[in-house]
Each structure stands twice: as C-alpha cells, then as structure tokens.
PDB file of N, CA and C in Angstrom:
ATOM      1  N   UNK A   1      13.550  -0.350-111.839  1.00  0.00           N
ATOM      2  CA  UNK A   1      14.942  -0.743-111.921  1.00  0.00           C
ATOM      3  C   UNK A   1      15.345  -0.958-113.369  1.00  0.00           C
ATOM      4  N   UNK A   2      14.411  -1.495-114.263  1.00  0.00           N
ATOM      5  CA  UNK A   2      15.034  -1.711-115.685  1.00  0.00           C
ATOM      6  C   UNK A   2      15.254  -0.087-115.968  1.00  0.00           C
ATOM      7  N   UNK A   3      14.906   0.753-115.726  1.00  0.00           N
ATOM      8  CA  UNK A   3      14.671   1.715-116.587  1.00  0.00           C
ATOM      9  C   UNK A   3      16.690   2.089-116.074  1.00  0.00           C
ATOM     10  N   UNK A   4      16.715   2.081-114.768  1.00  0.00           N
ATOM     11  CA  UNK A   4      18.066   2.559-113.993  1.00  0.00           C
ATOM     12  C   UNK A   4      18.798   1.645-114.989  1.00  0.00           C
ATOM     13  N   UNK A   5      18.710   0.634-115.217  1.00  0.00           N
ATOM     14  CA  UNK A   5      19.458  -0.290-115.772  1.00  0.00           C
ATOM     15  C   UNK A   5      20.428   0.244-117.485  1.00  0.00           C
ATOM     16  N   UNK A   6      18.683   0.789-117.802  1.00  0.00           N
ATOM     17  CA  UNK A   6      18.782   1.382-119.201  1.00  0.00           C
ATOM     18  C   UNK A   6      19.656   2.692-119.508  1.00  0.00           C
ATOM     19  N   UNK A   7      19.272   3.280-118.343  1.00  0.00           N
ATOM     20  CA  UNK A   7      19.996   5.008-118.368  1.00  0.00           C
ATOM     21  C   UNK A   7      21.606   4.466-118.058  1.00  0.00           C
ATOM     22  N   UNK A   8      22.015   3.884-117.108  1.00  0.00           N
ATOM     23  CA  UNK A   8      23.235   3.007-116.968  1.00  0.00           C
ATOM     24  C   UNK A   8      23.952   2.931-118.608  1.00  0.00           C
ATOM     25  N   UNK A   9      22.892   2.237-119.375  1.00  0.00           N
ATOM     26  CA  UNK A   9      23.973   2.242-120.721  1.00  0.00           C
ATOM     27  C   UNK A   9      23.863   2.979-121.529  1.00  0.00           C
ATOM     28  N   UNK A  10      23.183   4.406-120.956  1.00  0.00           N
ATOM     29  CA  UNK A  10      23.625   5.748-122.027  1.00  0.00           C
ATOM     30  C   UNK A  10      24.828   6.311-121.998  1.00  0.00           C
ATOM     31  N   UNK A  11      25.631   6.013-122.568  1.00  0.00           N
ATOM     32  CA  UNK A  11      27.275   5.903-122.883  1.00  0.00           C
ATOM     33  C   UNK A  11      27.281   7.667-122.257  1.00  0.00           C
ATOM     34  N   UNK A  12      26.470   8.906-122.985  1.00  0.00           N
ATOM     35  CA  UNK A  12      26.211  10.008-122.594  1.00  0.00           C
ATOM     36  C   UNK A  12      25.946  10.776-121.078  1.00  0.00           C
ATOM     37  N   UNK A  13      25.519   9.815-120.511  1.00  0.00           N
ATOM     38  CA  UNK A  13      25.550   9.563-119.227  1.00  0.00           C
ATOM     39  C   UNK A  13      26.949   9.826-118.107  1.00  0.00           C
ATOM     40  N   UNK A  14      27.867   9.305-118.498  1.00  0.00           N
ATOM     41  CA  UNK A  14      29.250   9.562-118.349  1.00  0.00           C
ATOM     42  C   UNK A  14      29.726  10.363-118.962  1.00  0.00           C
ATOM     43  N   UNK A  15      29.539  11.235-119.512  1.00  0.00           N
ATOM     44  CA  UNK A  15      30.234  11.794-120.775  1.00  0.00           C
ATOM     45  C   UNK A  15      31.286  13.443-119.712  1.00  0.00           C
ATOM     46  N   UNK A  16      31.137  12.727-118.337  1.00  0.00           N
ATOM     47  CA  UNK A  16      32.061  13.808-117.274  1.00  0.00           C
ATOM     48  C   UNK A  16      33.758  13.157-117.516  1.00  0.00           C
ATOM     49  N   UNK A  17      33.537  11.695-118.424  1.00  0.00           N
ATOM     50  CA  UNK A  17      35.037  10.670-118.943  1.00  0.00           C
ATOM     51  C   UNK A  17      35.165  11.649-120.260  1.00  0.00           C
ATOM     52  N   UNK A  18      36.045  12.648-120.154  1.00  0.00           N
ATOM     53  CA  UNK A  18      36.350  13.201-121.319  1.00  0.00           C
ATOM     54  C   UNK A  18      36.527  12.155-122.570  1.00  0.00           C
ATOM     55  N   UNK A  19      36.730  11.038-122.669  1.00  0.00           N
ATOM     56  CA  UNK A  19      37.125  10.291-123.993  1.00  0.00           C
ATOM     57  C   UNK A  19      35.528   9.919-124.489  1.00  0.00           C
ATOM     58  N   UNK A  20      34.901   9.894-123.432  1.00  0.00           N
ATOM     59  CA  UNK A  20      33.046   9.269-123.630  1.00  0.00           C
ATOM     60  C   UNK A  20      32.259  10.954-124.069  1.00  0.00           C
ATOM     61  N   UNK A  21      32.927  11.785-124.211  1.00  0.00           N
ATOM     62  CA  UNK A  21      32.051  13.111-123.787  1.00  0.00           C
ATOM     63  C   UNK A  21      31.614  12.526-125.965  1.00  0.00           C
ATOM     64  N   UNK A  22      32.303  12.631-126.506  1.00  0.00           N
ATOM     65  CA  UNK A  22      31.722  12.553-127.972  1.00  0.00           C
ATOM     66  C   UNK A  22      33.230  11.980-128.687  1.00  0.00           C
ATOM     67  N   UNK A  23      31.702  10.083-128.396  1.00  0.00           N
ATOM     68  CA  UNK A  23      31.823   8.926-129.003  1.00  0.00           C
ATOM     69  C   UNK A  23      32.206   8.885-130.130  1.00  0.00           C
ATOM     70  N   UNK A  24      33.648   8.155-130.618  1.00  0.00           N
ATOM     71  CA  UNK A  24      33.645   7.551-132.442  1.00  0.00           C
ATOM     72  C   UNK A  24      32.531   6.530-132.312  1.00  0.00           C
ATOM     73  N   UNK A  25      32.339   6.094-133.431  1.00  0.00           N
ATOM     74  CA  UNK A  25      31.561   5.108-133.862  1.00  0.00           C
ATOM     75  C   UNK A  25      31.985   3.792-133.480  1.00  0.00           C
ATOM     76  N   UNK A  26      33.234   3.732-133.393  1.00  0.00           N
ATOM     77  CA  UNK A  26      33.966   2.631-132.756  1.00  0.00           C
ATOM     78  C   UNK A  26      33.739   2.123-131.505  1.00  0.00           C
ATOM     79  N   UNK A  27      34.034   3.612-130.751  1.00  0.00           N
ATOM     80  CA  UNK A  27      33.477   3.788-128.855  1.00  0.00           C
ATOM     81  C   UNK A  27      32.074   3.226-129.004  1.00  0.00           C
ATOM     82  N   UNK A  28      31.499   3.547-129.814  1.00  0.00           N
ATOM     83  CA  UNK A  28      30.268   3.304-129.502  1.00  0.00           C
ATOM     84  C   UNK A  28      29.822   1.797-129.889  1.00  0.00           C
ATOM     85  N   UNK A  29      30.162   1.177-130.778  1.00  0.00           N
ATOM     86  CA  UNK A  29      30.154  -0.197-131.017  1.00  0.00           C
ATOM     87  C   UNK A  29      30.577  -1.075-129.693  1.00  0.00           C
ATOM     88  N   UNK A  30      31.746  -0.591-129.130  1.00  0.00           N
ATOM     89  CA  UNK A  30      32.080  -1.419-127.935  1.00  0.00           C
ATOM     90  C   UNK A  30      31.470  -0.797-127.197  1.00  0.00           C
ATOM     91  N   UNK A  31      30.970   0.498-126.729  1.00  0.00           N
ATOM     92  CA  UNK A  31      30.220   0.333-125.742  1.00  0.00           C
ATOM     93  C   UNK A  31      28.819  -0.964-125.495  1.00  0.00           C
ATOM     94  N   UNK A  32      28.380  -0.837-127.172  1.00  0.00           N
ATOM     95  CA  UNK A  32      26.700  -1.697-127.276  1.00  0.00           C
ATOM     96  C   UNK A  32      27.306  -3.146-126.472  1.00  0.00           C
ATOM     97  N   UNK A  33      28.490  -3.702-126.959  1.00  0.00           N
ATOM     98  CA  UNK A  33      29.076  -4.338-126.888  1.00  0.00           C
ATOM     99  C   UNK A  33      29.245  -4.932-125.041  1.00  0.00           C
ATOM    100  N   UNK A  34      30.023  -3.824-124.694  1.00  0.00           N
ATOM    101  CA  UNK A  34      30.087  -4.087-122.950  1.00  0.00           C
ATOM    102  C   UNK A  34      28.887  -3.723-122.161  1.00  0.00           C
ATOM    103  N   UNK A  35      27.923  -3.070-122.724  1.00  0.00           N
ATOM    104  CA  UNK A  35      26.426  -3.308-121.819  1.00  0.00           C
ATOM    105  C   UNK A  35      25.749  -4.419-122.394  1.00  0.00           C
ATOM    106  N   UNK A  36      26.313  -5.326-123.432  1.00  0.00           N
ATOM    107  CA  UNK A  36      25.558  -6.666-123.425  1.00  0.00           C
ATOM    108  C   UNK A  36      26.098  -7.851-122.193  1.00  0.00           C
ATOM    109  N   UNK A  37      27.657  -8.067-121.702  1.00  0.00           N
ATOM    110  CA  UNK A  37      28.002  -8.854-121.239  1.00  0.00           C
ATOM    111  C   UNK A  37      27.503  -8.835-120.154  1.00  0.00           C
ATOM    112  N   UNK A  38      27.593 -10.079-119.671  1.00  0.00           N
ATOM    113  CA  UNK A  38      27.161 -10.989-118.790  1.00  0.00           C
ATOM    114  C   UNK A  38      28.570 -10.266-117.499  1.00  0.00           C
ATOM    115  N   UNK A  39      27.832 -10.319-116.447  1.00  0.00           N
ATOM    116  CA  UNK A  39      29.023 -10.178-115.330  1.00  0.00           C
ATOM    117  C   UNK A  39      28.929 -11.545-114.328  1.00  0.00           C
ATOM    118  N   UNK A  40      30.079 -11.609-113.999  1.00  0.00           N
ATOM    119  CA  UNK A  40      29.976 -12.455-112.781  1.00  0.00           C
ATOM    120  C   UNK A  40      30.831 -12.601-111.507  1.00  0.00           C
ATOM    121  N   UNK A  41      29.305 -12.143-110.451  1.00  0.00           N
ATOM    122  CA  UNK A  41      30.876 -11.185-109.405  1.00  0.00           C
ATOM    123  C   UNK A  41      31.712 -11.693-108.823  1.00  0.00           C
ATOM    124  N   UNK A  42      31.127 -13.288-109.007  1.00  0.00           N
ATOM    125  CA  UNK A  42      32.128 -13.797-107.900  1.00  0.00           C
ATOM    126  C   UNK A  42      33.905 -13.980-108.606  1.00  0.00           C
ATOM    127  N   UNK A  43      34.145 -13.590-110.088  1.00  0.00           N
ATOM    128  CA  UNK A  43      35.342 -13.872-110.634  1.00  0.00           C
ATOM    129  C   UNK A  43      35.905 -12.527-111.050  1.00  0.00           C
ATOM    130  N   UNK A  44      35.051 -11.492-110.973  1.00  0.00           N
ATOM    131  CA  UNK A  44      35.454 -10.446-111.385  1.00  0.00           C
ATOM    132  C   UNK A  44      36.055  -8.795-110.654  1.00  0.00           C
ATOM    133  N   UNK A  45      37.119  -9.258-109.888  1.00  0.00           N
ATOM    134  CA  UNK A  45      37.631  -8.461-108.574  1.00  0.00           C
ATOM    135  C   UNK A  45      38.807  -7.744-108.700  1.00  0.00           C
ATOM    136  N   UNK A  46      39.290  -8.138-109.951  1.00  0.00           N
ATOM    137  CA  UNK A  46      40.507  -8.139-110.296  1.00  0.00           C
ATOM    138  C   UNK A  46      40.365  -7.452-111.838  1.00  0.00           C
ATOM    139  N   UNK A  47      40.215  -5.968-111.769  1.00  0.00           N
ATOM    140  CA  UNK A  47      40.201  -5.347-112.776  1.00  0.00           C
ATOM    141  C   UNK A  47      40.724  -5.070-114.088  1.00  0.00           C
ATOM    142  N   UNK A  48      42.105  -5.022-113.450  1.00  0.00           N
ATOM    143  CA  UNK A  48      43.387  -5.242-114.481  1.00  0.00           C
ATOM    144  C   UNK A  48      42.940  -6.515-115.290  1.00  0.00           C
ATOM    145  N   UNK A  49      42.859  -7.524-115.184  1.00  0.00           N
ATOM    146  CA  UNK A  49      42.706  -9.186-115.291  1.00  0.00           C
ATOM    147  C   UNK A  49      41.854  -8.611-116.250  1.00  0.00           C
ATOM    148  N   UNK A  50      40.387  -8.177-115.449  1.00  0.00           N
ATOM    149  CA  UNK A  50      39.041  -8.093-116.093  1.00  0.00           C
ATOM    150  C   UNK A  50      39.342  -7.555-117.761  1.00  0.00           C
ATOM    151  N   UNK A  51      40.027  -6.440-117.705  1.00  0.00           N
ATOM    152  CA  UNK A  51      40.301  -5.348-118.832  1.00  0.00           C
ATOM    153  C   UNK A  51      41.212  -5.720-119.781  1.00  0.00           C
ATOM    154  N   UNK A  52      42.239  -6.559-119.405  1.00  0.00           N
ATOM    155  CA  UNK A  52      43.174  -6.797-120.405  1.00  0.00           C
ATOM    156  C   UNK A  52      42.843  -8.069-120.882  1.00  0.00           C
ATOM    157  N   UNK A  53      41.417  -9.125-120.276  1.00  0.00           N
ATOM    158  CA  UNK A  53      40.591 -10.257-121.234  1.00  0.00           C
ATOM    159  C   UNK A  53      40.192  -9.581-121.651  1.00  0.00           C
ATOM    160  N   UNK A  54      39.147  -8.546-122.084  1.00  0.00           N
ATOM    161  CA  UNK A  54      38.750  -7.589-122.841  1.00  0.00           C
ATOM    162  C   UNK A  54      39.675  -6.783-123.917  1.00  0.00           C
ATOM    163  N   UNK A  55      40.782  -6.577-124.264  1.00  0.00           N
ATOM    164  CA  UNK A  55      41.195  -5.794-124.689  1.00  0.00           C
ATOM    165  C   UNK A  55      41.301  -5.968-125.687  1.00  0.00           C
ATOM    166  N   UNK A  56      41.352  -7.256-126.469  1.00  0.00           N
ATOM    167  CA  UNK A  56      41.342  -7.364-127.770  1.00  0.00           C
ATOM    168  C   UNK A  56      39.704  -7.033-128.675  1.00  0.00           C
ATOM    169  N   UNK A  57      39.205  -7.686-127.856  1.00  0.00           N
ATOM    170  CA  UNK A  57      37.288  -7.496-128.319  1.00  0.00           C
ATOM    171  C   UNK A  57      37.101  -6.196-127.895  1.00  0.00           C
ATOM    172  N   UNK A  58      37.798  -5.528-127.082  1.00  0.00           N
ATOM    173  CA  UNK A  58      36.876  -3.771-126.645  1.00  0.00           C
ATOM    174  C   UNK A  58      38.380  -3.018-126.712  1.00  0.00           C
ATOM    175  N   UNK A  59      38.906  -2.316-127.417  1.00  0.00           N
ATOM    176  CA  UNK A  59      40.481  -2.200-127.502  1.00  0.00           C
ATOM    177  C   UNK A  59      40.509  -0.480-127.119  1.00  0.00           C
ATOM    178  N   UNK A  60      39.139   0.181-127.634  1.00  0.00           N
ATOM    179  CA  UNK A  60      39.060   1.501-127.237  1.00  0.00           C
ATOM    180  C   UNK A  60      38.205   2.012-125.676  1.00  0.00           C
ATOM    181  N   UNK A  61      37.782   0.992-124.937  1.00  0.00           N
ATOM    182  CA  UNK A  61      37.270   1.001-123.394  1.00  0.00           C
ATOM    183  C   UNK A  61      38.672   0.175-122.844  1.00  0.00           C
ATOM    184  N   UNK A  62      38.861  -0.310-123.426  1.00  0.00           N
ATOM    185  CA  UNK A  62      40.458  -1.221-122.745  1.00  0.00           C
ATOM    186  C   UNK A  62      41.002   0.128-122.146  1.00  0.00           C
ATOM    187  N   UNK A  63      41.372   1.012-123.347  1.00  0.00           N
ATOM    188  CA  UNK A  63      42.631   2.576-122.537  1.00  0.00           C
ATOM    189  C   UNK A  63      42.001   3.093-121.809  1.00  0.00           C
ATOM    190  N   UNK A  64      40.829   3.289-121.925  1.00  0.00           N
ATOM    191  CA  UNK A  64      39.966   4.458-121.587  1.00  0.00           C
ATOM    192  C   UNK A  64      40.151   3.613-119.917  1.00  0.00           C
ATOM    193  N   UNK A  65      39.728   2.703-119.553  1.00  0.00           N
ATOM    194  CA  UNK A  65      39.229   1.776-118.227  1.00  0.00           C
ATOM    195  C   UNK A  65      40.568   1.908-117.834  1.00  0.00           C
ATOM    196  N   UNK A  66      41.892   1.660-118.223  1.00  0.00           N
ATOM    197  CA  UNK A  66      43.243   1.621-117.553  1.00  0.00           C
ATOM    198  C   UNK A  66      43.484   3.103-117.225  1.00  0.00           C
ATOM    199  N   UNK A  67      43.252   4.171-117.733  1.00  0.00           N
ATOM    200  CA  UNK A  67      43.550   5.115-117.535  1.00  0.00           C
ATOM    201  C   UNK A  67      42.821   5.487-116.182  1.00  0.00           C
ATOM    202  N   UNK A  68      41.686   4.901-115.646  1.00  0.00           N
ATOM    203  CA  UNK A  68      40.814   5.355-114.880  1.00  0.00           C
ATOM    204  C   UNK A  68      41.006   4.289-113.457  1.00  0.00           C
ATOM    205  N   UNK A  69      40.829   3.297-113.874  1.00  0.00           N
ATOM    206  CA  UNK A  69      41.556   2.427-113.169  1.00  0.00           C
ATOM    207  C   UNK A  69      42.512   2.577-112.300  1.00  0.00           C
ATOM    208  N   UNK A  70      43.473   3.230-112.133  1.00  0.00           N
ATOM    209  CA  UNK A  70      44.848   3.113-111.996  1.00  0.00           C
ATOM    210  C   UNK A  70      44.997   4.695-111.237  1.00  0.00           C
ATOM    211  N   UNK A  71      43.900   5.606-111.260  1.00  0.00           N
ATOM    212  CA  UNK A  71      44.023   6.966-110.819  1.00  0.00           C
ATOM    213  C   UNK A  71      44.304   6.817-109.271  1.00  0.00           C
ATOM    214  N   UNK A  72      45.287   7.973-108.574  1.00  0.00           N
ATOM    215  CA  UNK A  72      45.241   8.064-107.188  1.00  0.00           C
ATOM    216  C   UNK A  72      43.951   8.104-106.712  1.00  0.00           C
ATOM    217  N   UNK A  73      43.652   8.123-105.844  1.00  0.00           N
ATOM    218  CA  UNK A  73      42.562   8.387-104.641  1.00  0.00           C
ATOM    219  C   UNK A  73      42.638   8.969-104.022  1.00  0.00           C
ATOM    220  N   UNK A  74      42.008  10.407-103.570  1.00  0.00           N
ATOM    221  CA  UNK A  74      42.225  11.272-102.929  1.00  0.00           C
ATOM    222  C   UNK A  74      42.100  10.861-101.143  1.00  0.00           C
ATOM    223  N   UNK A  75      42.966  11.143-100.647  1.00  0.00           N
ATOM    224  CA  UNK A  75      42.402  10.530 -98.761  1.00  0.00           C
ATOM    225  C   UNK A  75      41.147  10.619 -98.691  1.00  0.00           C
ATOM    226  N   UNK A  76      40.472  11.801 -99.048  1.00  0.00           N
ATOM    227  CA  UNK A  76      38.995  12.424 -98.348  1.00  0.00           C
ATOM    228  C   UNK A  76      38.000  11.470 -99.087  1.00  0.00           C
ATOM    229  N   UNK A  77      38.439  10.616 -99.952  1.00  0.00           N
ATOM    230  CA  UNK A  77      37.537   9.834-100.777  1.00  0.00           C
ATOM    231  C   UNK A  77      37.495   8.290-100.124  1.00  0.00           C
ATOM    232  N   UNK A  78      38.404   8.050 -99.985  1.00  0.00           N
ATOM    233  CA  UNK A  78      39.063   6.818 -99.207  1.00  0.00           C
ATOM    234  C   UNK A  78      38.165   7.536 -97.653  1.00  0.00           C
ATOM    235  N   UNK A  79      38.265   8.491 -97.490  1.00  0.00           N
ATOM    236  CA  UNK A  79      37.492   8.815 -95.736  1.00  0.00           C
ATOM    237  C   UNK A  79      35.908   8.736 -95.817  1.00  0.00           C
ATOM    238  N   UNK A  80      35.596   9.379 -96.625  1.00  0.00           N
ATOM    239  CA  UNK A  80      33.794   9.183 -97.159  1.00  0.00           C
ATOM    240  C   UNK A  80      33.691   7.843 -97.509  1.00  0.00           C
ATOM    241  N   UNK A  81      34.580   6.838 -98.010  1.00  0.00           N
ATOM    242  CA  UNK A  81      34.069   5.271 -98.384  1.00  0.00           C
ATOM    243  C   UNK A  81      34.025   4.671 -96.860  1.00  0.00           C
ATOM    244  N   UNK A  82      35.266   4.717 -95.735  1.00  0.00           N
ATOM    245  CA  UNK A  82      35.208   4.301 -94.644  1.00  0.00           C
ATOM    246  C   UNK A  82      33.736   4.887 -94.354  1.00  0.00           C
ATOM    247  N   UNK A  83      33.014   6.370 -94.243  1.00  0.00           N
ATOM    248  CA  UNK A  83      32.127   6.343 -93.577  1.00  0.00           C
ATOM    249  C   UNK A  83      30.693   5.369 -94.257  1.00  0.00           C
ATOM    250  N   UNK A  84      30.865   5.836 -95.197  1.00  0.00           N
ATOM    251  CA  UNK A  84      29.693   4.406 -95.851  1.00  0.00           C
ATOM    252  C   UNK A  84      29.360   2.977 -95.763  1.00  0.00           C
ATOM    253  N   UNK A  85      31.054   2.394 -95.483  1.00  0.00           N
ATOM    254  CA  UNK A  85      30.640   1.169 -94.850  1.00  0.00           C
ATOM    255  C   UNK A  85      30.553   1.110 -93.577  1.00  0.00           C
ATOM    256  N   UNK A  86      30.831   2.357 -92.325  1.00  0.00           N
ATOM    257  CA  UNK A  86      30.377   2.342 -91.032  1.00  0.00           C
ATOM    258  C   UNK A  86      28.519   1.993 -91.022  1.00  0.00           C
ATOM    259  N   UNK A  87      27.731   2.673 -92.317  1.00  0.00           N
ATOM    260  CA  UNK A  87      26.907   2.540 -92.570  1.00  0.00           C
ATOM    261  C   UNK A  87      26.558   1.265 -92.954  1.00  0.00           C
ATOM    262  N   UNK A  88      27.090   0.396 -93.585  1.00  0.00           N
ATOM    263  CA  UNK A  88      26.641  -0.877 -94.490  1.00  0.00           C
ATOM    264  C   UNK A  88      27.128  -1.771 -93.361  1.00  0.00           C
ATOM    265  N   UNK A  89      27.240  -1.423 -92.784  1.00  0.00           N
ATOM    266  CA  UNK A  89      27.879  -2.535 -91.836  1.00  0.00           C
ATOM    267  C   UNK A  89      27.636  -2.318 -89.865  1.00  0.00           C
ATOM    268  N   UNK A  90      26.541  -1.953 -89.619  1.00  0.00           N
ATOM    269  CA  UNK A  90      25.646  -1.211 -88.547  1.00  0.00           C
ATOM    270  C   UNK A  90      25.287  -2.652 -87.957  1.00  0.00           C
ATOM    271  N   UNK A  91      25.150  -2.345 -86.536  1.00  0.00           N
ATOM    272  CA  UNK A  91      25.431  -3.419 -85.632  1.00  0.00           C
ATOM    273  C   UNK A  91      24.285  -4.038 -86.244  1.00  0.00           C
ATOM    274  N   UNK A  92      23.100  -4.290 -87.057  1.00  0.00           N
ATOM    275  CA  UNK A  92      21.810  -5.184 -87.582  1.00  0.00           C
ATOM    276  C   UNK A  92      22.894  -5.851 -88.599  1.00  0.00           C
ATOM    277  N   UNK A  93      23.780  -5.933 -89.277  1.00  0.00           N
ATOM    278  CA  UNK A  93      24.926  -6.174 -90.364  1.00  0.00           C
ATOM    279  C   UNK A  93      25.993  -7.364 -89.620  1.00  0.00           C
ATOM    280  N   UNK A  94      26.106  -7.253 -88.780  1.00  0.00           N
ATOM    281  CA  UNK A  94      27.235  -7.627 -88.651  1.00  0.00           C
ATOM    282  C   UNK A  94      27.578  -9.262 -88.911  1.00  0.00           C
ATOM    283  N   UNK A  95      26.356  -9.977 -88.898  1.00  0.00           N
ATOM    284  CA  UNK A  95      26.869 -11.488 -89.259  1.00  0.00           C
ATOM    285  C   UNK A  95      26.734 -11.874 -90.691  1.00  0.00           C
ATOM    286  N   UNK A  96      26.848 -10.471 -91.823  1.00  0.00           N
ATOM    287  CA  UNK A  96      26.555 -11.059 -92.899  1.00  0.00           C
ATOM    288  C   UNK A  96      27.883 -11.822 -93.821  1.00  0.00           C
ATOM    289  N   UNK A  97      26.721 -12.653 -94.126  1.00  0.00           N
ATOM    290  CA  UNK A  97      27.873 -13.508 -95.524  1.00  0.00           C
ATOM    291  C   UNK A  97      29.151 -12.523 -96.244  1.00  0.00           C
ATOM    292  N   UNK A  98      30.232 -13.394 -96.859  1.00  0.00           N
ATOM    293  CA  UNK A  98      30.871 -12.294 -97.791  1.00  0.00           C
ATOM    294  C   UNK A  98      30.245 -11.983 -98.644  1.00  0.00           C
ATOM    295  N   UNK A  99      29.852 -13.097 -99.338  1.00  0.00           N
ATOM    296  CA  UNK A  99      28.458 -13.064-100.692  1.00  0.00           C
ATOM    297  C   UNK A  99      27.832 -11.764-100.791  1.00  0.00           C
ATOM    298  N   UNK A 100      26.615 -11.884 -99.238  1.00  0.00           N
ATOM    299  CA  UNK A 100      26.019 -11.168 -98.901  1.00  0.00           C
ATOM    300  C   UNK A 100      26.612  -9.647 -98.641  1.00  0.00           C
ATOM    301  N   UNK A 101      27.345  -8.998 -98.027  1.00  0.00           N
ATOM    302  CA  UNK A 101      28.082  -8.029 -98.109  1.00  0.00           C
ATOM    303  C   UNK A 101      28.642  -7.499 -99.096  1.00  0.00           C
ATOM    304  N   UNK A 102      28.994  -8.521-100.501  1.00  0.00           N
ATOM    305  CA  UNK A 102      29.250  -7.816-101.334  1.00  0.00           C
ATOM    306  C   UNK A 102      27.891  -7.602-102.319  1.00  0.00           C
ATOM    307  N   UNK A 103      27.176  -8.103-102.276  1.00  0.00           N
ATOM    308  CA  UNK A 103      25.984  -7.903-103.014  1.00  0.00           C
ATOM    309  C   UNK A 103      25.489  -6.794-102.442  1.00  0.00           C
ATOM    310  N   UNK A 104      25.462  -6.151-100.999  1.00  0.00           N
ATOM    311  CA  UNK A 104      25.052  -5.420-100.223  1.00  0.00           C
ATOM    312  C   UNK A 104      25.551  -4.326-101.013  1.00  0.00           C
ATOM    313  N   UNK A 105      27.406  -4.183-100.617  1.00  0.00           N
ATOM    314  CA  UNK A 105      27.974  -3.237-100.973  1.00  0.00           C
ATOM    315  C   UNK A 105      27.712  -2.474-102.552  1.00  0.00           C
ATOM    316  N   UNK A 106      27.472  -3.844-103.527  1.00  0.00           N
ATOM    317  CA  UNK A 106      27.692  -3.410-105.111  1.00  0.00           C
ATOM    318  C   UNK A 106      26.125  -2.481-105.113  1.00  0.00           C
ATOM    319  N   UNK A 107      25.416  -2.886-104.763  1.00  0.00           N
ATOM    320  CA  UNK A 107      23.922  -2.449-104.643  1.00  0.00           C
ATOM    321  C   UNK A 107      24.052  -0.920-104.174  1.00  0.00           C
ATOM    322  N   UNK A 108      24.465  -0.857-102.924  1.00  0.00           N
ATOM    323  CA  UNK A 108      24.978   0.679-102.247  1.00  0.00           C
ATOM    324  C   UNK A 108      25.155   1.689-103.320  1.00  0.00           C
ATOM    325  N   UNK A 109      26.459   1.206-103.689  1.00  0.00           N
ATOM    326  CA  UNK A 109      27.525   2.107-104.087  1.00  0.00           C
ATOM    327  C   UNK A 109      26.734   2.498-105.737  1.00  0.00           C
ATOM    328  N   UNK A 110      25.792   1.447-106.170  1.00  0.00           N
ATOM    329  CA  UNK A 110      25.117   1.564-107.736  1.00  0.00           C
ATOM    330  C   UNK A 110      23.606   1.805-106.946  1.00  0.00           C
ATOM    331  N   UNK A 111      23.940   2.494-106.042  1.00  0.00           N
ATOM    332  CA  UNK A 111      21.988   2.867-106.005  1.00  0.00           C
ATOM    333  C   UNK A 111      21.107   1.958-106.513  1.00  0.00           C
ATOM    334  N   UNK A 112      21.487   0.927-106.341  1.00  0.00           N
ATOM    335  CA  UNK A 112      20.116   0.057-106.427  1.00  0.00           C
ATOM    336  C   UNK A 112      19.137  -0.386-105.363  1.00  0.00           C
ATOM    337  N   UNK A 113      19.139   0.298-104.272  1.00  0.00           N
ATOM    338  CA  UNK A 113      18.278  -0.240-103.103  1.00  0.00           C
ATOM    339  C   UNK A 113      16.987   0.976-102.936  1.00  0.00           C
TER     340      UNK A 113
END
C-alpha cells in the first residue's frame, strides 16, 4: 500500500489532466505541497469549500480542481456508480455505519482493498 500511496503522488500519473500533462515548476511545488496535507474525511465533503481554503497556498491546483470539479457527468457514469454501490452495499452491508460506508466507499473507488 505505501508504494500505491507513492505512485498516487506522481503528479505524471495524471498527466490524462491536460494542465498536469507538463508541470511549471510552480505546479509542481504545489503539487509536493498537496500530497503532504493531512486529510480529514469527516470535514471534507464539500469541495468547493475544500478548494477555495486552498486557493491562496495552492493558487495553480485551485483552477485546475474548479475546472474539474464542476464538469457535467455523463448519465452512463452516474449508471456505472449506481451499479457499484449495488455492489458496496450487498445484503452482508446493509447495517453499516455512515463512518463505515464511507470509509468503505473512499477505499472502493481508490482501490485500496
């Protein structure tokens, strides 16, 4: 898992985010920057919120995150997420915590299980 952790903050990794494909030096400072922070899920749900406390300390992931943020959703994407949590949520599931469900879910969706 550290290693998943590590490849996670190869900025290059993403680089399918045309603005990440080839980093200023700047991008790249705030990137070192936002794979140091600390998360905490239970306050952090609210993206907009999340990004625009950030925007002064990370000012070039600030646009980049609103721009991405904010994109439509295709139905068929929104239809493949319904089928995934038909999955995460299978009659052995059903009395879990919110806690628990979202720790479930964040895990899922980031391949960490």
């Amino acid at each position: 898992m550290h290693t998943e952790n590590n490849q996670r903050h190869n900025i290059y990794q993403y680089s399918i985010i045309s603005e990440l494909d080839n980093p200023s030096d700047d991008l790249l400072h705030e990137w070192g920057i936002y794979c140091g922070l600390e998360f905490d899920n239970n306050n952090e749900n609210d993206l907009d919120k999340y990004w625009n406390d950030l925007s002064n300390r990370l000012p070039n992931l600030f646009k980049i995150a609103l721009d991405y943020i904010w994109l439509p959703t295709p139905s068929c994407a929104v239809e493949r997420n319904f089928s995934l949590y038909n999955t995460l949520l299978d009659k052995d599931r059903q009395n879990l915590t919110k806690e628990s469900l979202k720790q479930l879910n964040m895990m899922y969706f980031n391949h960490d299980y």
